[in-house]
N, C-alpha and C. Protein backbone atom coordinates (compact mmCIF):
# COMPACT_ATOMS: atom_id res chain seq x y z
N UNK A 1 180.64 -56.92 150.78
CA UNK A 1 180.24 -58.31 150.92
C UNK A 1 180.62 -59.05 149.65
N UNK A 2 181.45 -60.15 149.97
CA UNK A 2 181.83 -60.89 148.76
C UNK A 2 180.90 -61.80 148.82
N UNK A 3 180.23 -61.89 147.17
CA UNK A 3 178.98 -62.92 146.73
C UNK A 3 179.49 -63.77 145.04
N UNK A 4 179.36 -65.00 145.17
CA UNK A 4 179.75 -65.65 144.08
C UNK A 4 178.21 -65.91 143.68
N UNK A 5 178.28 -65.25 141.88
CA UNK A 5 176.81 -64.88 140.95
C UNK A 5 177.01 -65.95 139.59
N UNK A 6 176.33 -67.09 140.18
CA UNK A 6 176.37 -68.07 139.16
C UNK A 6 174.68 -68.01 138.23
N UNK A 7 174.83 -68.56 137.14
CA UNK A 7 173.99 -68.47 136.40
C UNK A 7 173.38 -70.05 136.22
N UNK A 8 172.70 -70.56 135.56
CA UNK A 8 171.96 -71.62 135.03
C UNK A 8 170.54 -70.90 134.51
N UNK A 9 170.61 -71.33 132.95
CA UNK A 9 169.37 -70.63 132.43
C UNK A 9 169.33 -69.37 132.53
N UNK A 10 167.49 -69.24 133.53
CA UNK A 10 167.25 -68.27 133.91
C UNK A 10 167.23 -68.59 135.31
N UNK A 11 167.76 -69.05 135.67
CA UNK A 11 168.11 -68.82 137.67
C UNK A 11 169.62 -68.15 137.73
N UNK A 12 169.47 -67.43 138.57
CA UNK A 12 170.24 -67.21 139.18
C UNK A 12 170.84 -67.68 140.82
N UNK A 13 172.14 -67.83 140.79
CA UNK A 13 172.36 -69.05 142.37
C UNK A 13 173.36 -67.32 142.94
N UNK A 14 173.12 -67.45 144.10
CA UNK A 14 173.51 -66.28 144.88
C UNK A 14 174.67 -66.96 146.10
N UNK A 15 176.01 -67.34 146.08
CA UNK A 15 176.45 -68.23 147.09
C UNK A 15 176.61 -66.61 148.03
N UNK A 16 176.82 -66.60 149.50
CA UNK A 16 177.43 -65.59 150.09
C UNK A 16 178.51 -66.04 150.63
N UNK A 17 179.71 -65.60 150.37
CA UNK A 17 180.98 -66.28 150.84
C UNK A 17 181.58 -65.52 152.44
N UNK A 18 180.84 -64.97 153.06
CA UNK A 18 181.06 -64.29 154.12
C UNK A 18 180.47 -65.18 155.45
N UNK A 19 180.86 -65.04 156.70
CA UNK A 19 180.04 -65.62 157.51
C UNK A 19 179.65 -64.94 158.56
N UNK A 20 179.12 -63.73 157.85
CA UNK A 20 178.23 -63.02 158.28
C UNK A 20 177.24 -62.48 157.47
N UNK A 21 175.91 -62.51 158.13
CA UNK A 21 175.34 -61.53 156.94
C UNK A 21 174.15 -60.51 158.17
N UNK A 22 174.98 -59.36 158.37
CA UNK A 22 174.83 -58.18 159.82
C UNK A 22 174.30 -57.06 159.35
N UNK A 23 173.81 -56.41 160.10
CA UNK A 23 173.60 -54.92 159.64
C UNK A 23 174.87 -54.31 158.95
N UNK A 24 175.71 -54.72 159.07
CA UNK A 24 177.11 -54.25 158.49
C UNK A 24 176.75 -54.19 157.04
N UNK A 25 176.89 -55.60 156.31
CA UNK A 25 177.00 -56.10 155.08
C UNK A 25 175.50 -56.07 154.34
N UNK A 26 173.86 -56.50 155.30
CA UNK A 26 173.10 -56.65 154.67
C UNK A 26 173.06 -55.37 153.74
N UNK A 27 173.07 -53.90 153.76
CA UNK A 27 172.44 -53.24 153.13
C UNK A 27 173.01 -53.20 151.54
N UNK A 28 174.05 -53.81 151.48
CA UNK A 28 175.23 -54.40 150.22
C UNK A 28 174.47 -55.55 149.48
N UNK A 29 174.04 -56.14 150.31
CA UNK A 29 173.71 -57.34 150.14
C UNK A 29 171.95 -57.08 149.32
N UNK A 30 171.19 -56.66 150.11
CA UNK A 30 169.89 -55.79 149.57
C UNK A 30 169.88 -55.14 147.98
N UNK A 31 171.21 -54.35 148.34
CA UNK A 31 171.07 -53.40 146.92
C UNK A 31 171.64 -54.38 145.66
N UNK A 32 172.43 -55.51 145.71
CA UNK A 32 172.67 -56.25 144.81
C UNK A 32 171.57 -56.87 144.34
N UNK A 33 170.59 -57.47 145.25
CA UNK A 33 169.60 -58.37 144.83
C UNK A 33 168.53 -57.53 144.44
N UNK A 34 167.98 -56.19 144.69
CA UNK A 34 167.34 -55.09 144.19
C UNK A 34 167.89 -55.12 142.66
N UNK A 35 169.37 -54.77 142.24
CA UNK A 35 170.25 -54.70 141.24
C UNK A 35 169.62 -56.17 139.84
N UNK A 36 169.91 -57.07 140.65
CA UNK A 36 169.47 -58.64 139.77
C UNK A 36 168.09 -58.70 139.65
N UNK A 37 167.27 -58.74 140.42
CA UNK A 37 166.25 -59.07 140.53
C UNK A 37 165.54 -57.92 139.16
N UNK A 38 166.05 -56.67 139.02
CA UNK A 38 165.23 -56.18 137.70
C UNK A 38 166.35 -56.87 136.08
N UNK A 39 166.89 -57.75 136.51
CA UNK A 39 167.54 -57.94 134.91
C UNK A 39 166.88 -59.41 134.51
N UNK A 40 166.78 -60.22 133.69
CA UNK A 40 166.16 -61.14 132.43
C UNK A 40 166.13 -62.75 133.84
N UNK A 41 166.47 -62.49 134.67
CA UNK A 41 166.85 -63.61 135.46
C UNK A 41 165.06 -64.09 135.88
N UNK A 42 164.54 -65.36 135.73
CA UNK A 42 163.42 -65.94 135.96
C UNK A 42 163.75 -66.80 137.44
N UNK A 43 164.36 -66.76 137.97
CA UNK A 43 164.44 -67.70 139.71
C UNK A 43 165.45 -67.52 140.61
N UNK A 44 165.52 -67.38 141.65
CA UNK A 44 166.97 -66.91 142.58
C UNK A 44 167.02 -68.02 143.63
N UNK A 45 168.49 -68.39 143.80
CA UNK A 45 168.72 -69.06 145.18
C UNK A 45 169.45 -68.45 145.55
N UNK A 46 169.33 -68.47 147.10
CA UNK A 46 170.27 -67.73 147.43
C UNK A 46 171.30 -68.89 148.92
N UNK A 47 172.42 -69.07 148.57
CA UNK A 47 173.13 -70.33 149.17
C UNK A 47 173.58 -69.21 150.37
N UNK A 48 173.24 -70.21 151.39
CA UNK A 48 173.67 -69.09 152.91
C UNK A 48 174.57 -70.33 153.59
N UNK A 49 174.70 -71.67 153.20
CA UNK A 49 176.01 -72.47 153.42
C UNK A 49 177.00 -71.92 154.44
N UNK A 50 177.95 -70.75 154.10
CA UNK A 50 178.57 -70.10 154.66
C UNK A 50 178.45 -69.28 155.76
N UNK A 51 177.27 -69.04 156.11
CA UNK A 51 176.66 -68.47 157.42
C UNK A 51 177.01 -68.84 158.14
N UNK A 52 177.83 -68.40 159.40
CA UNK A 52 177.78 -68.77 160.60
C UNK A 52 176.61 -67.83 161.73
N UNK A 53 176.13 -66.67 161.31
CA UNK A 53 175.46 -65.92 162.18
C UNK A 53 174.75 -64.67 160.99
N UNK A 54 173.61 -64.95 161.15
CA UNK A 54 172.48 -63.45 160.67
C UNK A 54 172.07 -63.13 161.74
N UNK A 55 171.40 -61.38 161.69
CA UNK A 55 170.75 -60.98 162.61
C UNK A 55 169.20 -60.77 161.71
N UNK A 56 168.75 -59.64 162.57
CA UNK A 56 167.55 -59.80 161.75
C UNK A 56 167.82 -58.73 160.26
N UNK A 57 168.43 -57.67 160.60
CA UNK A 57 168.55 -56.99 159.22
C UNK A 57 169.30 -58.08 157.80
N UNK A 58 169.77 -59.21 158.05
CA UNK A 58 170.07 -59.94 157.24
C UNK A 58 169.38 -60.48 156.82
N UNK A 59 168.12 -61.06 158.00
CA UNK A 59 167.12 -61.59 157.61
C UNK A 59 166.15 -61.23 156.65
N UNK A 60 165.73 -59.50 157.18
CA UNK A 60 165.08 -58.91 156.04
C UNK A 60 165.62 -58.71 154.69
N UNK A 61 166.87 -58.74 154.22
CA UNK A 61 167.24 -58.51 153.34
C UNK A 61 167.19 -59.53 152.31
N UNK A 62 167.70 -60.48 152.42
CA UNK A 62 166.70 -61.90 152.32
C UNK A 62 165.20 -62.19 152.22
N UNK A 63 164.03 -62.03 153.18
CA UNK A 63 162.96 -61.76 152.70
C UNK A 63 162.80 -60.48 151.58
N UNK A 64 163.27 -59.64 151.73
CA UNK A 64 163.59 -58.64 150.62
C UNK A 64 163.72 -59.09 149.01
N UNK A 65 164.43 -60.13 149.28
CA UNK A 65 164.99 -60.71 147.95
C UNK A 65 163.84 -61.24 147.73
N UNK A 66 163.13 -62.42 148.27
CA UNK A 66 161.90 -63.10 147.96
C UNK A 66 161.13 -62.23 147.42
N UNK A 67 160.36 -61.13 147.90
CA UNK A 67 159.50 -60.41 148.17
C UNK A 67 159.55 -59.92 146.77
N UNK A 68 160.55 -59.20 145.90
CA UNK A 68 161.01 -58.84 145.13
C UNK A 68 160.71 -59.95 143.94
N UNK A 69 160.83 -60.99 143.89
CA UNK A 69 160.80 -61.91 143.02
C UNK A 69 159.25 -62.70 142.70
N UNK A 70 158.98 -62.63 144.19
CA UNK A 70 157.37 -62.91 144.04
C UNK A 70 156.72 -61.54 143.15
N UNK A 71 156.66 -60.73 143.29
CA UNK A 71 156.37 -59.42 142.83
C UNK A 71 156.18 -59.47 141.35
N UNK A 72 157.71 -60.35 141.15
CA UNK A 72 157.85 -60.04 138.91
C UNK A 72 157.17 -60.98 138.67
N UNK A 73 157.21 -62.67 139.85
CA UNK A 73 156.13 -63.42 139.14
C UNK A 73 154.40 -63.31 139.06
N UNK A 74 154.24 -62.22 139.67
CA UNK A 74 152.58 -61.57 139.42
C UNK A 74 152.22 -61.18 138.20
């Protein structure tokens, strides 16, 4: 899965340049934001612009990401 990893500050912007995000790609997609989400980064967007179609494993992977981030801000 090709992902463009822009910075500002401490956010991080997540574009996904694919227009898909499937059981195929999410589990790529999961382990990157698992990957970021433990380094110095304080906020994530994640730009889905490019989407033409998620299923639900995309979906979770995505709540995944949230889930993950709510977590460090506890």
């Amino acid at each position: 899965m090709r992902i463009k990893k822009q910075r500002r500050d401490n956010v991080l912007i997540l574009t996904l340049l694919e227009s898909r995000l499937d059981a195929n790609n999410a589990p790529h997609f999961k382990s990157e934001i698992q990957h970021l989400v433990n380094s110095d980064i304080r906020g994530l967007v994640i730009n889905i612009a490019n989407l033409e179609f998620i299923d639900s494993t995309g979906l979770g992977a995505i709540v995944k990401g949230l889930k993950l981030m709510d977590r460090r801000a506890a």
